[in-house]
N, C-alpha and C. Protein backbone atom coordinates (compact mmCIF):
# COMPACT_ATOMS: atom_id res chain seq x y z
N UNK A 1 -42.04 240.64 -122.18
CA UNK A 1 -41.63 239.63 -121.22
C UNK A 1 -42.44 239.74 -119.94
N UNK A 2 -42.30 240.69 -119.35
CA UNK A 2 -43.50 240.85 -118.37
C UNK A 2 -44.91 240.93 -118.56
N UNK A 3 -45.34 241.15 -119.36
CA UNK A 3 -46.83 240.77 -119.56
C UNK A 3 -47.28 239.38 -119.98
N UNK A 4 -45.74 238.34 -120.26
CA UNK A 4 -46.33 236.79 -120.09
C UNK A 4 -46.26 236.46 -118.86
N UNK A 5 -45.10 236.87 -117.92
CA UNK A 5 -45.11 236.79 -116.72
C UNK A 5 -46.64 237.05 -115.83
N UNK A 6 -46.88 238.04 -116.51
CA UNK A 6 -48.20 238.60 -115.49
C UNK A 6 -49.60 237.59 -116.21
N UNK A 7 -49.60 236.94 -117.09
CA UNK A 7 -50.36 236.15 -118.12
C UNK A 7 -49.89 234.73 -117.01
N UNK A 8 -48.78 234.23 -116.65
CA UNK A 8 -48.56 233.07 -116.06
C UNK A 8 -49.15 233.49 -115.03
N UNK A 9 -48.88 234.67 -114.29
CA UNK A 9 -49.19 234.69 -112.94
C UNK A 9 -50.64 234.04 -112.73
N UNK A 10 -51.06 235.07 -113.21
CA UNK A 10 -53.13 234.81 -113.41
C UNK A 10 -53.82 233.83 -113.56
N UNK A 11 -52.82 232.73 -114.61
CA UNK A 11 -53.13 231.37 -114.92
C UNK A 11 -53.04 230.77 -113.13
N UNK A 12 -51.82 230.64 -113.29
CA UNK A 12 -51.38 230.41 -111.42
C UNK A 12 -52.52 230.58 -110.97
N UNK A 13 -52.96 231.52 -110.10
CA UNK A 13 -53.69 232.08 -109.25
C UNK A 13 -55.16 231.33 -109.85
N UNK A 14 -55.78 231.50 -110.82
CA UNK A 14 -56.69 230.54 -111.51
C UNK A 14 -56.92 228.82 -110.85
N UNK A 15 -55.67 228.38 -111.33
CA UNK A 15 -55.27 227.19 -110.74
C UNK A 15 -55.16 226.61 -109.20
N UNK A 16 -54.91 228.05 -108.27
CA UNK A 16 -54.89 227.78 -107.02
C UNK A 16 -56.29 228.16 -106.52
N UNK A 17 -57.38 228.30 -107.20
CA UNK A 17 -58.93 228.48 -107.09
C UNK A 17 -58.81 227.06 -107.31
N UNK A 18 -58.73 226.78 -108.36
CA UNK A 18 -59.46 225.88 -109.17
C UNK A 18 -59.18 224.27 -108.74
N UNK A 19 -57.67 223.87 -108.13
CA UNK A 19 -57.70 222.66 -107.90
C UNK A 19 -58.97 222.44 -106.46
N UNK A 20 -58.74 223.02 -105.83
CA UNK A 20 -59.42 222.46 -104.56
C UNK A 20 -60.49 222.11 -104.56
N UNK A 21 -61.31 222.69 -105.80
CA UNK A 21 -62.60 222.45 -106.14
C UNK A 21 -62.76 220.87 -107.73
N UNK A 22 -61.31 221.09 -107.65
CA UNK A 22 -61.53 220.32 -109.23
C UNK A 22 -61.11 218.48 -108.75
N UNK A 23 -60.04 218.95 -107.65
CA UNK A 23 -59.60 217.90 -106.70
C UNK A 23 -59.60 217.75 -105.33
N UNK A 24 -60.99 217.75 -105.04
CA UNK A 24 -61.28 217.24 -103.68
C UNK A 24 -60.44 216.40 -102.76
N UNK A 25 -59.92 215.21 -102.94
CA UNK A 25 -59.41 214.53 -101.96
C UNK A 25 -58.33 213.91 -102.98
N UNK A 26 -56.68 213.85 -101.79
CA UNK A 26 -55.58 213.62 -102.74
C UNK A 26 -56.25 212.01 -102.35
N UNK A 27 -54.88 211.30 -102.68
CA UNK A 27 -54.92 209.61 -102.49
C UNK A 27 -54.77 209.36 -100.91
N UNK A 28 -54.35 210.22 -100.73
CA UNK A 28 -54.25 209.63 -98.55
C UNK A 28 -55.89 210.12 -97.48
N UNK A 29 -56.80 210.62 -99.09
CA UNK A 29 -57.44 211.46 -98.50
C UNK A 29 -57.69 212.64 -97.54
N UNK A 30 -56.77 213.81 -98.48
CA UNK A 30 -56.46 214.64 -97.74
C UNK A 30 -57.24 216.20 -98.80
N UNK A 31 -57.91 216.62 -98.00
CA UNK A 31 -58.96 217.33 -98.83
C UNK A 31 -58.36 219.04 -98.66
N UNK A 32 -58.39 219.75 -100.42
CA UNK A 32 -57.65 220.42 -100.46
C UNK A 32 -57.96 221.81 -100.23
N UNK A 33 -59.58 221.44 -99.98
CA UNK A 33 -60.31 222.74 -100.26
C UNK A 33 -60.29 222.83 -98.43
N UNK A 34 -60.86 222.19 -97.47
CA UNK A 34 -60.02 222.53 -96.34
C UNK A 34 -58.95 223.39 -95.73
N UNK A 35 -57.59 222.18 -96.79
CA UNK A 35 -56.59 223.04 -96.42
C UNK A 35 -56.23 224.50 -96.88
N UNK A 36 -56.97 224.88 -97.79
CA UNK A 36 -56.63 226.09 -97.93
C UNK A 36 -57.57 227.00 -97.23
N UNK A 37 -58.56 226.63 -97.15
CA UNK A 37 -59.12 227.60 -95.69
C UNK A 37 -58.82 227.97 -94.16
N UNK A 38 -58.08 226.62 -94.04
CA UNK A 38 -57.40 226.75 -92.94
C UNK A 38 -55.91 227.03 -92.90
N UNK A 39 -55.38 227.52 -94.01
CA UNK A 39 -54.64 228.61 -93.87
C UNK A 39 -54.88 230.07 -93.20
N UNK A 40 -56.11 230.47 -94.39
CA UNK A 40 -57.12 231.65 -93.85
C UNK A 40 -58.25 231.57 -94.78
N UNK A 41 -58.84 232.31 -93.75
CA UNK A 41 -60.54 232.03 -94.55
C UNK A 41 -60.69 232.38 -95.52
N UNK A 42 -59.63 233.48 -95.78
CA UNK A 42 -60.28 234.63 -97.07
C UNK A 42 -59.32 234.63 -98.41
N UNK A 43 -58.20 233.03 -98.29
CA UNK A 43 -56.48 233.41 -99.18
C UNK A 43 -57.48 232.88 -100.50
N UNK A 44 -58.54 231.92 -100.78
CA UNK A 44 -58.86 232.42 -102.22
C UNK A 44 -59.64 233.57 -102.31
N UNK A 45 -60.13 234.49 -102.03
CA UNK A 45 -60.40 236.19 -102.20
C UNK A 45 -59.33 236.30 -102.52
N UNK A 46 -57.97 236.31 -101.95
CA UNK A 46 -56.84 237.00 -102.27
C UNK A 46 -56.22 236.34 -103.63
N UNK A 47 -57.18 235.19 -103.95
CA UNK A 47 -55.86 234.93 -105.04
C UNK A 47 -56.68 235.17 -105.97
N UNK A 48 -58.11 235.43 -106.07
CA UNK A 48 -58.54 235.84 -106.95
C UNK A 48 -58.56 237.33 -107.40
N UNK A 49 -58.08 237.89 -106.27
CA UNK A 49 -57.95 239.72 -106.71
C UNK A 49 -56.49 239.68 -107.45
N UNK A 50 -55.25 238.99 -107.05
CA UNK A 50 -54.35 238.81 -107.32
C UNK A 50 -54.30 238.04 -109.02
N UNK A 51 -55.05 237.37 -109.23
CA UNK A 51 -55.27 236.63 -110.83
C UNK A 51 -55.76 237.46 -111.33
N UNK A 52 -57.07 238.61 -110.69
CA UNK A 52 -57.39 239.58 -111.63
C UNK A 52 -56.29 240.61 -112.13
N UNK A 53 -56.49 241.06 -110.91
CA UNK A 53 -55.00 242.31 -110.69
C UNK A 53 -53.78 242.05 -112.22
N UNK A 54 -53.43 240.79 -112.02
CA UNK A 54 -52.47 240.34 -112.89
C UNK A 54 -52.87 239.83 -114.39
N UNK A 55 -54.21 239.37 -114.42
CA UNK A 55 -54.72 239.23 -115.52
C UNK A 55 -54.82 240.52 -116.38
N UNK A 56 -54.77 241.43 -116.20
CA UNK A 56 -55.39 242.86 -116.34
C UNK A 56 -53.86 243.87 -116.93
N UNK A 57 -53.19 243.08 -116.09
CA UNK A 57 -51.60 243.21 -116.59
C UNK A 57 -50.64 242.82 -117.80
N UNK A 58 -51.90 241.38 -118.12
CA UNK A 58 -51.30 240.27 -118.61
C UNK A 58 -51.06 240.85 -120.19
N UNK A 59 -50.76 239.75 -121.28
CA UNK A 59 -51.04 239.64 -122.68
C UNK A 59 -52.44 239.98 -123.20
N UNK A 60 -52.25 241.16 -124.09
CA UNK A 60 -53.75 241.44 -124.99
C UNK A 60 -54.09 240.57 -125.08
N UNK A 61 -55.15 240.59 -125.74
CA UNK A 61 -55.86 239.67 -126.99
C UNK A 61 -57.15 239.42 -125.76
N UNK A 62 -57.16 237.82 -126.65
CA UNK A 62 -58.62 236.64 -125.86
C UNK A 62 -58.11 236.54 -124.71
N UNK A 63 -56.46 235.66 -124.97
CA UNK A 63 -56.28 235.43 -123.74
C UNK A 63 -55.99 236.27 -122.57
N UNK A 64 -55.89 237.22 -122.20
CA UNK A 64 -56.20 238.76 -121.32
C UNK A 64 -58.03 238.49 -120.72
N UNK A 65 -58.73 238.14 -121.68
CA UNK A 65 -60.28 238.37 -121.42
C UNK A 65 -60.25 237.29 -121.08
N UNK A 66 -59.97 236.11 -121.59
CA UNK A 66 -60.83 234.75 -120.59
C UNK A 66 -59.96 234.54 -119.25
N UNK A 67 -58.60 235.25 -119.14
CA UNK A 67 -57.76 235.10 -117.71
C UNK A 67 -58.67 235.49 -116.58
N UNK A 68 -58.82 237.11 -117.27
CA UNK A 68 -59.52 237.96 -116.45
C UNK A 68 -61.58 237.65 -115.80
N UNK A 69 -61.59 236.87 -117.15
CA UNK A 69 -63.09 236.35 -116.23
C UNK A 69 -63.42 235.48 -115.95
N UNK A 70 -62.33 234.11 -116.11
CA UNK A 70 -62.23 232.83 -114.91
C UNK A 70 -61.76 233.51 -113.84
N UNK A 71 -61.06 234.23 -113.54
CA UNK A 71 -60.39 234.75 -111.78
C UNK A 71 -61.53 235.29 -111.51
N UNK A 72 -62.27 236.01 -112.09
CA UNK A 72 -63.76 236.97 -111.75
C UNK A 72 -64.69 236.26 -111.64
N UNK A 73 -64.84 235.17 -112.40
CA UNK A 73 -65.80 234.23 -112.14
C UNK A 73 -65.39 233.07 -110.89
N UNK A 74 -64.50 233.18 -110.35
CA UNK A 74 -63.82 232.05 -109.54
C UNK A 74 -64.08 232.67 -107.96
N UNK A 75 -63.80 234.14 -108.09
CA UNK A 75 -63.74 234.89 -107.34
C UNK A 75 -65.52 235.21 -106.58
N UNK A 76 -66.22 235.48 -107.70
CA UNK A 76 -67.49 235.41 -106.92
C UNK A 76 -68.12 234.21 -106.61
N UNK A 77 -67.92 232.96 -107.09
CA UNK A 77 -68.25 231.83 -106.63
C UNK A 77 -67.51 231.92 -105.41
N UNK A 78 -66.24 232.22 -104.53
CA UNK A 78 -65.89 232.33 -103.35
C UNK A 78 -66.43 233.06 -102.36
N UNK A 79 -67.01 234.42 -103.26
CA UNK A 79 -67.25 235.53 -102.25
C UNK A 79 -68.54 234.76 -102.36
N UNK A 80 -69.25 234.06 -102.66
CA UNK A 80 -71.00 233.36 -102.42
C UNK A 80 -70.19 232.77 -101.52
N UNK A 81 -69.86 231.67 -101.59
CA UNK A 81 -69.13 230.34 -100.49
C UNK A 81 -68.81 231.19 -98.98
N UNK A 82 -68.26 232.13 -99.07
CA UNK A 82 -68.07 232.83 -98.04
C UNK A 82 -69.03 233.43 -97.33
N UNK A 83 -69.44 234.22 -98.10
CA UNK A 83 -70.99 235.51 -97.35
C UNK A 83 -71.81 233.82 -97.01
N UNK A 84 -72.12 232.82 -97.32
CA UNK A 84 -72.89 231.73 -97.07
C UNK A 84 -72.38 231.46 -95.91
N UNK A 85 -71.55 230.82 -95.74
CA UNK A 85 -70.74 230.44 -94.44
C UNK A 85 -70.60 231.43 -93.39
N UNK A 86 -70.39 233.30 -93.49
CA UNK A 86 -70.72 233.76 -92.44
C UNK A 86 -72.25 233.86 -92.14
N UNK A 87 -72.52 234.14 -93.09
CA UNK A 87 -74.04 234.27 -92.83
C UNK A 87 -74.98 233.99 -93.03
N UNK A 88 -75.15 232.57 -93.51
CA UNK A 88 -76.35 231.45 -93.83
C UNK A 88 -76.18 230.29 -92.67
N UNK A 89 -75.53 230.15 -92.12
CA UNK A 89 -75.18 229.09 -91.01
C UNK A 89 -75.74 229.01 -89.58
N UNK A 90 -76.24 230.97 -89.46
CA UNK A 90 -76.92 231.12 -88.04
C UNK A 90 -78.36 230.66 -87.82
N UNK A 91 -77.81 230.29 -86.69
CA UNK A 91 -79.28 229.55 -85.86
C UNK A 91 -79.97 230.68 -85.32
N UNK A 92 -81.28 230.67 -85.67
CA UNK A 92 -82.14 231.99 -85.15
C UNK A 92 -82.85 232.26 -83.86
């Protein structure tokens, strides 16, 4: 029972990467990838250590391995997006 739990979690956390990028702007045009930065700069880092963390927890098998390397793969596409934004942006 807890290792589907920890299998949902990961999916979750997956999903909270994944819309902001999958759905740019709701219908009032309200853009999602924004708002979650401006929560904090760094809450997808956190939800991707958190999808791993929990993926890792999750149900054997495939599904354990493809949880664990969409959050890993989601996760360094952020940590690029990020290290870019601190430090590709300066004026020399």
């Amino acid at each position: 029972m807890r290792k589907k739990l920890f299998s949902f979690l990961s999916a979750a956390f997956f999903l909270l990467m994944i819309v902001p990028l999958a759905l740019p702007y709701s219908a009032e045009g309200f853009d999602l990838f924004v708002f979650f930065l401006s929560l904090n700069f760094y809450l997808p880092l956190v939800f991707g250590v958190f999808g791993i963390i929990s993926g890792l927890l999750g149900m054997e098998g495939s599904l354990k391995f493809y949880l664990v390397l969409l959050n890993a793969l989601s996760f360094v596409f952020y940590l690029f997006v990020i290290i870019m934004a601190i430090f590709g942006f300066r004026e020399p």
